[in-house]
PDB file of N, CA and C in Angstrom:
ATOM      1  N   UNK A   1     -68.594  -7.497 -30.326  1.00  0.00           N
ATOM      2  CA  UNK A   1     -67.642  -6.481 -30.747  1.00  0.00           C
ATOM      3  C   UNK A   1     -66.511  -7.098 -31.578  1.00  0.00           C
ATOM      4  N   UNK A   2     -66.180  -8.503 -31.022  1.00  0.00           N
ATOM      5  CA  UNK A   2     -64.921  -9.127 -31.857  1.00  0.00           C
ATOM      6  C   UNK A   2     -65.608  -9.845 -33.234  1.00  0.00           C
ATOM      7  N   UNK A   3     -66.687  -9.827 -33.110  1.00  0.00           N
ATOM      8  CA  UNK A   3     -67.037 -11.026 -34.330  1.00  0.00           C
ATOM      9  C   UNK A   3     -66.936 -10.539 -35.841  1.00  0.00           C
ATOM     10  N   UNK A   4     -66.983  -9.407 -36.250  1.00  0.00           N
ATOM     11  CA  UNK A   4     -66.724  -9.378 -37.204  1.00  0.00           C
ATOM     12  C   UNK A   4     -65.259  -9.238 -37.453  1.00  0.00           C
ATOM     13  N   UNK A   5     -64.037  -9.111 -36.715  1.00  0.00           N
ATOM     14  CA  UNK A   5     -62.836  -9.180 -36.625  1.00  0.00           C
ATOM     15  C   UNK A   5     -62.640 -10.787 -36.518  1.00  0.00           C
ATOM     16  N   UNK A   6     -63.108 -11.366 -35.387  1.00  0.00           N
ATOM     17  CA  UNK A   6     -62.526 -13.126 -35.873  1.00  0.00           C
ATOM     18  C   UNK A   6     -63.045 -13.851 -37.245  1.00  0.00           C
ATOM     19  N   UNK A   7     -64.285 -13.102 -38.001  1.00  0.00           N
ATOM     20  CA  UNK A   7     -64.636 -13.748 -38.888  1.00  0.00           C
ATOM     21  C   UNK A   7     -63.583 -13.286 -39.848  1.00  0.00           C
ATOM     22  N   UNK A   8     -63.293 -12.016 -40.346  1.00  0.00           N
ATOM     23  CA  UNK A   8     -62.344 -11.342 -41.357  1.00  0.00           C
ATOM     24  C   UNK A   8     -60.550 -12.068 -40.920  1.00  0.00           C
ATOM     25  N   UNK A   9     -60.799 -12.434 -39.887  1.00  0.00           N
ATOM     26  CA  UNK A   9     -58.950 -12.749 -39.272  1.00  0.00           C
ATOM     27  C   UNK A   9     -59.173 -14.545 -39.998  1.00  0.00           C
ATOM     28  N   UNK A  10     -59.936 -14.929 -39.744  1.00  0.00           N
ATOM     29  CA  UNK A  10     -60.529 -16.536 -40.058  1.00  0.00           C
ATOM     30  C   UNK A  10     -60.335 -16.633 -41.468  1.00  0.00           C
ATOM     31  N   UNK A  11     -61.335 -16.011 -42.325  1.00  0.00           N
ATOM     32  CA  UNK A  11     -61.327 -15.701 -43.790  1.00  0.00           C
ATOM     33  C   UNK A  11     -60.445 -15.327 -44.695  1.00  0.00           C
ATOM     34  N   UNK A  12     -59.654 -14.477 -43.980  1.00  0.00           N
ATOM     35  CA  UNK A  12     -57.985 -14.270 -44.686  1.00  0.00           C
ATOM     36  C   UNK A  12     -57.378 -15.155 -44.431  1.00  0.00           C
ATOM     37  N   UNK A  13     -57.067 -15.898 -43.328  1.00  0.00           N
ATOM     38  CA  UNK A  13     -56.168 -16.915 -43.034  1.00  0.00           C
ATOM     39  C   UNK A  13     -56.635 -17.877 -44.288  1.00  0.00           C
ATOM     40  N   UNK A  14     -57.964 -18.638 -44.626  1.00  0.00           N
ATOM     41  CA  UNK A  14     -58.019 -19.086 -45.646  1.00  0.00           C
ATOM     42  C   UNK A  14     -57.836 -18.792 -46.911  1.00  0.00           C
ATOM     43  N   UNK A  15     -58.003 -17.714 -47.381  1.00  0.00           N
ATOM     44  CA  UNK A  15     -57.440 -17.393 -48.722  1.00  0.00           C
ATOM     45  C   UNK A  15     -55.908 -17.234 -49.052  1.00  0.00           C
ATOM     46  N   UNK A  16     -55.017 -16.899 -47.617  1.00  0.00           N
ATOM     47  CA  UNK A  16     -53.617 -16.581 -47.472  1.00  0.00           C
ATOM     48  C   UNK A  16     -53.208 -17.755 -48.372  1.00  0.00           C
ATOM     49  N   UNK A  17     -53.415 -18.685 -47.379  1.00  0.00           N
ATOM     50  CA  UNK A  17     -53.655 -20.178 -47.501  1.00  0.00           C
ATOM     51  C   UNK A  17     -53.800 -20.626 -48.880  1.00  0.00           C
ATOM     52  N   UNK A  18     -54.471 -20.759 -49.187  1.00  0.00           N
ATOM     53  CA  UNK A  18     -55.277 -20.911 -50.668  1.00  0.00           C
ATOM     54  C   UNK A  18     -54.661 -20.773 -51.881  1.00  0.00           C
ATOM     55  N   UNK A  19     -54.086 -19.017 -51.478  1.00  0.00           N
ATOM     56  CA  UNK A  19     -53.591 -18.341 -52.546  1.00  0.00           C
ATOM     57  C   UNK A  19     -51.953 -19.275 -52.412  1.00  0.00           C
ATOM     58  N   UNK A  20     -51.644 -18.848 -51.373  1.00  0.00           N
ATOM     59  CA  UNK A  20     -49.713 -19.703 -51.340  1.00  0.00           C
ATOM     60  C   UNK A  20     -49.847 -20.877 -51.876  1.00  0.00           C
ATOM     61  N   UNK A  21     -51.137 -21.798 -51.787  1.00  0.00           N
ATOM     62  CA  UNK A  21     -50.870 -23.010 -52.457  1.00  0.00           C
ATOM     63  C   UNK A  21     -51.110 -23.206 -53.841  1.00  0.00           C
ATOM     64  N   UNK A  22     -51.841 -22.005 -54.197  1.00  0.00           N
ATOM     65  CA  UNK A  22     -52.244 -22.028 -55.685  1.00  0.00           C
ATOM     66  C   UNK A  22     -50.914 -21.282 -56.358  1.00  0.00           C
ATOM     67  N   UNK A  23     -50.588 -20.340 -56.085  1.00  0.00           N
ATOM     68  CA  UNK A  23     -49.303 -19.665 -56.312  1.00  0.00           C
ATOM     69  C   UNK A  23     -48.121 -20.896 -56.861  1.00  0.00           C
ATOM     70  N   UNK A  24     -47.815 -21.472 -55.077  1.00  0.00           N
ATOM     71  CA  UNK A  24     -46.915 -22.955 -55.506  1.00  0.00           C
ATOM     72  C   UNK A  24     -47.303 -24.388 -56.531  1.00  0.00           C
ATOM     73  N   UNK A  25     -48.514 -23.645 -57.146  1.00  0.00           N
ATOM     74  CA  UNK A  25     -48.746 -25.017 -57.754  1.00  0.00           C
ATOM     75  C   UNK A  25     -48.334 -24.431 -59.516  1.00  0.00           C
ATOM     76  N   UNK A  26     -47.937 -22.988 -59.789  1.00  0.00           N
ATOM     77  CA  UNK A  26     -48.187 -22.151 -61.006  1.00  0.00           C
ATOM     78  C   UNK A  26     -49.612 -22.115 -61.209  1.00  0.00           C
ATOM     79  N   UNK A  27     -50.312 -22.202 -60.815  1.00  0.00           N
ATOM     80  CA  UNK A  27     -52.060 -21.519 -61.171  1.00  0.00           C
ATOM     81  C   UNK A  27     -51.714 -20.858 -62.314  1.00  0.00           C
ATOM     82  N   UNK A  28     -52.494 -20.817 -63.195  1.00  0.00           N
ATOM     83  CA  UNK A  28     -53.010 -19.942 -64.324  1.00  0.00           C
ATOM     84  C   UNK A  28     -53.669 -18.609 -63.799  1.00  0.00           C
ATOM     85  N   UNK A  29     -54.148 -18.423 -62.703  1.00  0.00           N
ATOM     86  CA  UNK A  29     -54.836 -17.522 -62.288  1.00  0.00           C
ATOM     87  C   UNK A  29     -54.190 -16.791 -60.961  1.00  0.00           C
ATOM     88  N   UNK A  30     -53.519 -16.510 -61.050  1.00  0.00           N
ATOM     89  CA  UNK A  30     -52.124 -16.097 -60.176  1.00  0.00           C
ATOM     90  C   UNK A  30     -52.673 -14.831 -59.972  1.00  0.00           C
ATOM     91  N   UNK A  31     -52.734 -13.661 -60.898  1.00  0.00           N
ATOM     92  CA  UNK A  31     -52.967 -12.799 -60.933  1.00  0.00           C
ATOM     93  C   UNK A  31     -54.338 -12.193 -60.002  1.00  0.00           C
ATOM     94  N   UNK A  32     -55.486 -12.947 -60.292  1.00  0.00           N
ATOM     95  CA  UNK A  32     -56.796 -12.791 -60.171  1.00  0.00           C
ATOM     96  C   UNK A  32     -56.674 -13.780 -58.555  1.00  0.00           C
ATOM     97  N   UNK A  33     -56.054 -14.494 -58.120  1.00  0.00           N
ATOM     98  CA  UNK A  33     -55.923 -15.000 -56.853  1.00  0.00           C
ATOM     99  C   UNK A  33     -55.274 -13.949 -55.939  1.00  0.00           C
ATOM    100  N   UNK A  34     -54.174 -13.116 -56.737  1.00  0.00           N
ATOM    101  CA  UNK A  34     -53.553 -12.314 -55.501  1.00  0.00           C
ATOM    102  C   UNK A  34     -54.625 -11.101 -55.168  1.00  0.00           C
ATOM    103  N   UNK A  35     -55.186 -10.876 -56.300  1.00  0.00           N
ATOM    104  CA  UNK A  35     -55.928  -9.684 -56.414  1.00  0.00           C
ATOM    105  C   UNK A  35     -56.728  -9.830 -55.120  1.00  0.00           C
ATOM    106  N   UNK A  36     -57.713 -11.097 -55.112  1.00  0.00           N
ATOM    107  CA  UNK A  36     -58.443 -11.195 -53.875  1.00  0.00           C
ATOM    108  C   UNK A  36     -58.279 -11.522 -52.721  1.00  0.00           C
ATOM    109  N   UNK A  37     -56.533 -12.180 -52.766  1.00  0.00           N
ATOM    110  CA  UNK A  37     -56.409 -12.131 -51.180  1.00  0.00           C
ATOM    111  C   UNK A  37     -55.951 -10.767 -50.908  1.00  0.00           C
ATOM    112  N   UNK A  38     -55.252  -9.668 -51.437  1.00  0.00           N
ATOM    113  CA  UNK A  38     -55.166  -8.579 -51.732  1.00  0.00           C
ATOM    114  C   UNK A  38     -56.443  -8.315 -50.334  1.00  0.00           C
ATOM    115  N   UNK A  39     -57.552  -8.249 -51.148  1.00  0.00           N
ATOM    116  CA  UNK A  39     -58.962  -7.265 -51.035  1.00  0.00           C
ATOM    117  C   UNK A  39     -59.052  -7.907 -49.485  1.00  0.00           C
ATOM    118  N   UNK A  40     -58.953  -9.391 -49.561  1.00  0.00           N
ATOM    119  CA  UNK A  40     -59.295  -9.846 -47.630  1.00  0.00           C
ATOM    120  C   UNK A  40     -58.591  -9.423 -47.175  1.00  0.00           C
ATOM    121  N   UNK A  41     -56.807  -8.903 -47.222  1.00  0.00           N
ATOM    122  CA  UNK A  41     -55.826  -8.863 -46.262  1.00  0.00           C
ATOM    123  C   UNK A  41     -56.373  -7.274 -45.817  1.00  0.00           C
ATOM    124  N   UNK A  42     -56.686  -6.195 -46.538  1.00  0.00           N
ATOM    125  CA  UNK A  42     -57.482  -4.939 -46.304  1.00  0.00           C
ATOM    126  C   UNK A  42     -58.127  -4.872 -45.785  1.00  0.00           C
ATOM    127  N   UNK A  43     -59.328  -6.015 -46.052  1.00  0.00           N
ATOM    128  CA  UNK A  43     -60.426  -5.396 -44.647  1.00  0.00           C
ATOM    129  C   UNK A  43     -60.516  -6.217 -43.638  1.00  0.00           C
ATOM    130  N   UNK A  44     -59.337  -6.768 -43.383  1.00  0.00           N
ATOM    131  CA  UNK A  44     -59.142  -7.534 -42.241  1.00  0.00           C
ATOM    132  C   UNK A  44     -58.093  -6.701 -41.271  1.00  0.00           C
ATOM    133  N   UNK A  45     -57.100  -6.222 -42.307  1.00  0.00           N
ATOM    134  CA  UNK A  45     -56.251  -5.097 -41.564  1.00  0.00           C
ATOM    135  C   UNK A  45     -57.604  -3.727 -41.014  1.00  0.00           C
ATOM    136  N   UNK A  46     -58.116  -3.310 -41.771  1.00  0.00           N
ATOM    137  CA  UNK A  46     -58.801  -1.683 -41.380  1.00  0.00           C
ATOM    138  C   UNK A  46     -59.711  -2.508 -39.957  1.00  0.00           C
ATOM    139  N   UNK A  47     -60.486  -4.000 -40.334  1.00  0.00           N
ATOM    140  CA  UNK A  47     -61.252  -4.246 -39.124  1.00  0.00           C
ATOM    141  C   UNK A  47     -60.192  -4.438 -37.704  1.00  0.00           C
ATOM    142  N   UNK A  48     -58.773  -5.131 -37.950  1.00  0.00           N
ATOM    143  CA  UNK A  48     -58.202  -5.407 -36.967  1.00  0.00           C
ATOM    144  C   UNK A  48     -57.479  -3.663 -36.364  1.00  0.00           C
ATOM    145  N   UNK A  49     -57.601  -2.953 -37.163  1.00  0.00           N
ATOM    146  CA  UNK A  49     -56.716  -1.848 -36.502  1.00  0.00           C
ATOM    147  C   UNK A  49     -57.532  -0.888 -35.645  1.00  0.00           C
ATOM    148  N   UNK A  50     -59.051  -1.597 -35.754  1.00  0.00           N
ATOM    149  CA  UNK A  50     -60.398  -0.752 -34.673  1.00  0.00           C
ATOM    150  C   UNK A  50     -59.632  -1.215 -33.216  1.00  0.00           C
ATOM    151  N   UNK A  51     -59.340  -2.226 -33.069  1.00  0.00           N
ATOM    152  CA  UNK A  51     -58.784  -2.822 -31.788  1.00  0.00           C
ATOM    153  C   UNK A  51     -57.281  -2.624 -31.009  1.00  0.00           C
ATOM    154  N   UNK A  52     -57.332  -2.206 -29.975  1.00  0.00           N
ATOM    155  CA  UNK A  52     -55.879  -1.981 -29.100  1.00  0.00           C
ATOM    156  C   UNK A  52     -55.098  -3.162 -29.024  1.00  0.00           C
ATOM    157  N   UNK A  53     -55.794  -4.681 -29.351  1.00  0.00           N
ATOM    158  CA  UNK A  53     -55.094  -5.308 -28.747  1.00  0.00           C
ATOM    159  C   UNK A  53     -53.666  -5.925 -29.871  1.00  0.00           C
ATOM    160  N   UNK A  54     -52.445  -6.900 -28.394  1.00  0.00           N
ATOM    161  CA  UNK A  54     -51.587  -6.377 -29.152  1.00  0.00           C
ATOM    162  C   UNK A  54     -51.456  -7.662 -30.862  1.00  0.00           C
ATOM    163  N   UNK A  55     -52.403  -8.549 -30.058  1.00  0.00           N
ATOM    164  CA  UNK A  55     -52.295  -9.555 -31.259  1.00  0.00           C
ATOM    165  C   UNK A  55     -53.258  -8.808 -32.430  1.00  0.00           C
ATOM    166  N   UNK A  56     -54.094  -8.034 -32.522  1.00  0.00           N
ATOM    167  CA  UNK A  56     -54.806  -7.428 -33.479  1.00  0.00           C
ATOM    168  C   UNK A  56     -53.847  -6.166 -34.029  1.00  0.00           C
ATOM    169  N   UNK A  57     -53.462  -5.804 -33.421  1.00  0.00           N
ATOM    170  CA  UNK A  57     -52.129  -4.833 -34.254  1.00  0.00           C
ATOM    171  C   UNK A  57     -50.924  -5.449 -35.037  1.00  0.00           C
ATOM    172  N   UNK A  58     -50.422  -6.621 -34.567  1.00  0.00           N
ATOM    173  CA  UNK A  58     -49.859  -7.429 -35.167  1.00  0.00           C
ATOM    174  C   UNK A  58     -50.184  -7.709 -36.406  1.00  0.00           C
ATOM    175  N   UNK A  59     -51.412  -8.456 -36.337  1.00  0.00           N
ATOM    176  CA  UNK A  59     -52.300  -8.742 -37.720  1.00  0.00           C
ATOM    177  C   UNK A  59     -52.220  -8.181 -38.384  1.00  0.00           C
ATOM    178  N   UNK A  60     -53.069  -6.627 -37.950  1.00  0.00           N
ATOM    179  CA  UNK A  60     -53.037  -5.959 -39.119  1.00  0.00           C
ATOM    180  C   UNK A  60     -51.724  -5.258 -39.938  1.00  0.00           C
ATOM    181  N   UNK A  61     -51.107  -5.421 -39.118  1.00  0.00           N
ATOM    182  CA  UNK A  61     -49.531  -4.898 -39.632  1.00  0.00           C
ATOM    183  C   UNK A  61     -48.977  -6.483 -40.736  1.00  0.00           C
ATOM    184  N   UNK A  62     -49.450  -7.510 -40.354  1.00  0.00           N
ATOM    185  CA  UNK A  62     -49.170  -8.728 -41.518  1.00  0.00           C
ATOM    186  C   UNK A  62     -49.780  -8.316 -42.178  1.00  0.00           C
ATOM    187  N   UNK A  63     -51.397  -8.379 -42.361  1.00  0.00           N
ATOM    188  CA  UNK A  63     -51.990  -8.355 -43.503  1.00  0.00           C
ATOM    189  C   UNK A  63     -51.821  -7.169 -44.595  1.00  0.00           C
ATOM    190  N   UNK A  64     -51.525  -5.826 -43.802  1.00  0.00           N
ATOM    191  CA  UNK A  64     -50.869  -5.061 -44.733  1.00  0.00           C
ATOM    192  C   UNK A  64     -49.665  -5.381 -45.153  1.00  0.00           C
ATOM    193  N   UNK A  65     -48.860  -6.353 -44.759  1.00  0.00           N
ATOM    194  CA  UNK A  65     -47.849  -6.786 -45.406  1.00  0.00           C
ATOM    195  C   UNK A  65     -48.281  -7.514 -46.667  1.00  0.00           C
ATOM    196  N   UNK A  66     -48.972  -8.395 -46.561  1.00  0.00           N
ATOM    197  CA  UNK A  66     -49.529  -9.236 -47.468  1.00  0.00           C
ATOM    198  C   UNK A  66     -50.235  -8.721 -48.754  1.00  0.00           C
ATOM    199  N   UNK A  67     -50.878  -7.893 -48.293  1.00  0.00           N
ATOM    200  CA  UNK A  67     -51.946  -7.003 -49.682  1.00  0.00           C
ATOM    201  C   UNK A  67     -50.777  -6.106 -50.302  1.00  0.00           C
ATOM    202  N   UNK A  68     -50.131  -5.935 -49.631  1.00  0.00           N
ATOM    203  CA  UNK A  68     -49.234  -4.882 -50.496  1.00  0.00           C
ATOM    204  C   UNK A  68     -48.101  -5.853 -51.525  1.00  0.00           C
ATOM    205  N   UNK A  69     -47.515  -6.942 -50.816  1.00  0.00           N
ATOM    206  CA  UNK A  69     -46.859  -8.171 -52.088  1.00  0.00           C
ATOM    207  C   UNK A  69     -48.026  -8.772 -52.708  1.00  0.00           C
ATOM    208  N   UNK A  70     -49.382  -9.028 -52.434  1.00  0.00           N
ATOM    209  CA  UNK A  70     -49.707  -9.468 -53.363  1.00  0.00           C
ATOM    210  C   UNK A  70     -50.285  -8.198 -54.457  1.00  0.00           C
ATOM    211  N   UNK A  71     -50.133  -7.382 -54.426  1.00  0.00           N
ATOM    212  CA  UNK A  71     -50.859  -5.980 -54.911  1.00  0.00           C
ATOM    213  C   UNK A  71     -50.064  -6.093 -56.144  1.00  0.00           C
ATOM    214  N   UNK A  72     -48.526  -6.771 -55.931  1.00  0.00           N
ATOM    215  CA  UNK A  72     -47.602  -6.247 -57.117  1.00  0.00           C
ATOM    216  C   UNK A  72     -47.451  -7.486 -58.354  1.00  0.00           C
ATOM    217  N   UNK A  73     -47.863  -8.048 -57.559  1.00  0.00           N
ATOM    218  CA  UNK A  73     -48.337  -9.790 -58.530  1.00  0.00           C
ATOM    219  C   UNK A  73     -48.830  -9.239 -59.820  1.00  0.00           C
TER     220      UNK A  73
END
């Protein structure tokens, strides 16, 4: 029941990741990096908000934080 939620919570954490360091480095591709952590922080939020629990509500309340600043990139 959790596995496709720890895989999507796992997978964003790496691109979060990824993207902040590519961001801090000026990437040329800034744009096209936020875009897709964008797309993970979404379906990691809609998968984490199937769940009551309180660290999965949390999440998904970050990751909609996240897709929405990187949305404006």
């Amino acid at each position: 029941m959790m596995t496709d939620c720890i895989q999507l919570t796992s997978e964003c954490a790496v691109i979060c990741y990824a993207a902040a360091e590519l961001m801090s480095l000026g990437s040329s591709k800034v744009k096209e990096i936020a875009k897709l952590c964008a797309i993970m922080c979404d379906a990691c939020a809609d998968e984490c908000m199937k769940h009551t629990s309180e660290h999965c509500i949390e999440c998904a309340e970050a990751c909609t934080k996240c897709a929405d600043e990187c949305e404006i990139v």
